[in-house]
Protein backbone atom coordinates (compact mmCIF):
# COMPACT_ATOMS: atom_id res chain seq x y z
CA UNK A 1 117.03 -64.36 86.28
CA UNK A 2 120.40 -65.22 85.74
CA UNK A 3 123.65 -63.84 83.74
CA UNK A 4 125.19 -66.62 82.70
CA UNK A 5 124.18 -70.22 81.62
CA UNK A 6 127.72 -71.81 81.09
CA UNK A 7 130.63 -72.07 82.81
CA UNK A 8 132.93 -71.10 79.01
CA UNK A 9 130.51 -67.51 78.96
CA UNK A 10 131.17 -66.97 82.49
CA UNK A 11 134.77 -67.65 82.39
CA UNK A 12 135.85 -65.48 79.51
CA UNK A 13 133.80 -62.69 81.20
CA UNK A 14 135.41 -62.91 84.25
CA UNK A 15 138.56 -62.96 82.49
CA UNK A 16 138.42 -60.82 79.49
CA UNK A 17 135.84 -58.50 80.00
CA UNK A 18 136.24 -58.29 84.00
CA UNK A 19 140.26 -58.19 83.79
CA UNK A 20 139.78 -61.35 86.64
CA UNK A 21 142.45 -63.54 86.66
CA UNK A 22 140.76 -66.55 88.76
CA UNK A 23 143.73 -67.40 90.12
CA UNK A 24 143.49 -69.78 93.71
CA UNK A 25 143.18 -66.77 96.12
CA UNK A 26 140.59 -65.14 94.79
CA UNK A 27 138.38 -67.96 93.52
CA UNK A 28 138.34 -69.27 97.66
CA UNK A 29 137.25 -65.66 98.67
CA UNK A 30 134.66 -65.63 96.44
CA UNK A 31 133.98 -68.64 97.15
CA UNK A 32 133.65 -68.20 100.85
CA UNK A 33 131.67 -64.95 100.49
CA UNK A 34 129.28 -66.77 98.33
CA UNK A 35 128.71 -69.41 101.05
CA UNK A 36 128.58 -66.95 103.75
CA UNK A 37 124.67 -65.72 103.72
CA UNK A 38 125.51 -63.22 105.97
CA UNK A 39 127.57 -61.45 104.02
CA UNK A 40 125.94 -58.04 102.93
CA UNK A 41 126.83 -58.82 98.92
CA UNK A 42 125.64 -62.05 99.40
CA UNK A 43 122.05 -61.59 100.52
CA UNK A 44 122.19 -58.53 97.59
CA UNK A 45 123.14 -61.45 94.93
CA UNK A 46 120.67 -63.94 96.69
CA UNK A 47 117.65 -61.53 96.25
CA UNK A 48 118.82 -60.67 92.54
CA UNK A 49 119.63 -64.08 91.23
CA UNK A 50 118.68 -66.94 93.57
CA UNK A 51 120.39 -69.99 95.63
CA UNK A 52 120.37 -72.28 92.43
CA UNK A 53 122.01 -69.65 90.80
CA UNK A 54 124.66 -68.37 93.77
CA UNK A 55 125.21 -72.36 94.31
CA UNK A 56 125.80 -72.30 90.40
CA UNK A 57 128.09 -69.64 90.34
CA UNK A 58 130.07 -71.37 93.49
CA UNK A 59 130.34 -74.48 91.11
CA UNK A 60 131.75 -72.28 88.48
CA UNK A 61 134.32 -70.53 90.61
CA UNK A 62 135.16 -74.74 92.28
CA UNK A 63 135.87 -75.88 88.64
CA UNK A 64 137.65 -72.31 88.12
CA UNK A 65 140.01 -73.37 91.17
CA UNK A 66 140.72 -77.01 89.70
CA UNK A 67 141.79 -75.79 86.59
CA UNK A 68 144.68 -73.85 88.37
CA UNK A 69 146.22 -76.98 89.53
């Protein structure tokens, strides 16, 4: 199961619905949490959604980041 299929859905959630901005800080915590198995929210979004899907999300949040340059 998954939320999201594409990086445009995902974005304007985060943004608009979310009130994210995705500015550099905040996509390279989440990135780092996401990476970090670990981490209690991690293994809680692992069990829910998958690696494929965390390692998707992580993707999302890298392209996120390059956008910001």
């Amino acid at each position: 199961m998954s939320l999201f299929t594409n990086y445009n859905d995902w974005r304007n959630t985060m943004i608009k619905h979310a009130g994210l901005t995705l500015d550099h800080d905040y996509c390279t915590e989440r990135i780092a949490a996401l990476k970090d198995e670990g981490n209690a929210n991690t293994k809680s979004f692992l069990k829910a959604y998958g690696a494929n899907y965390r390692d998707q999300v992580i993707a999302w949040f890298q392209q996120a980041l390059s956008e910001n340059k």
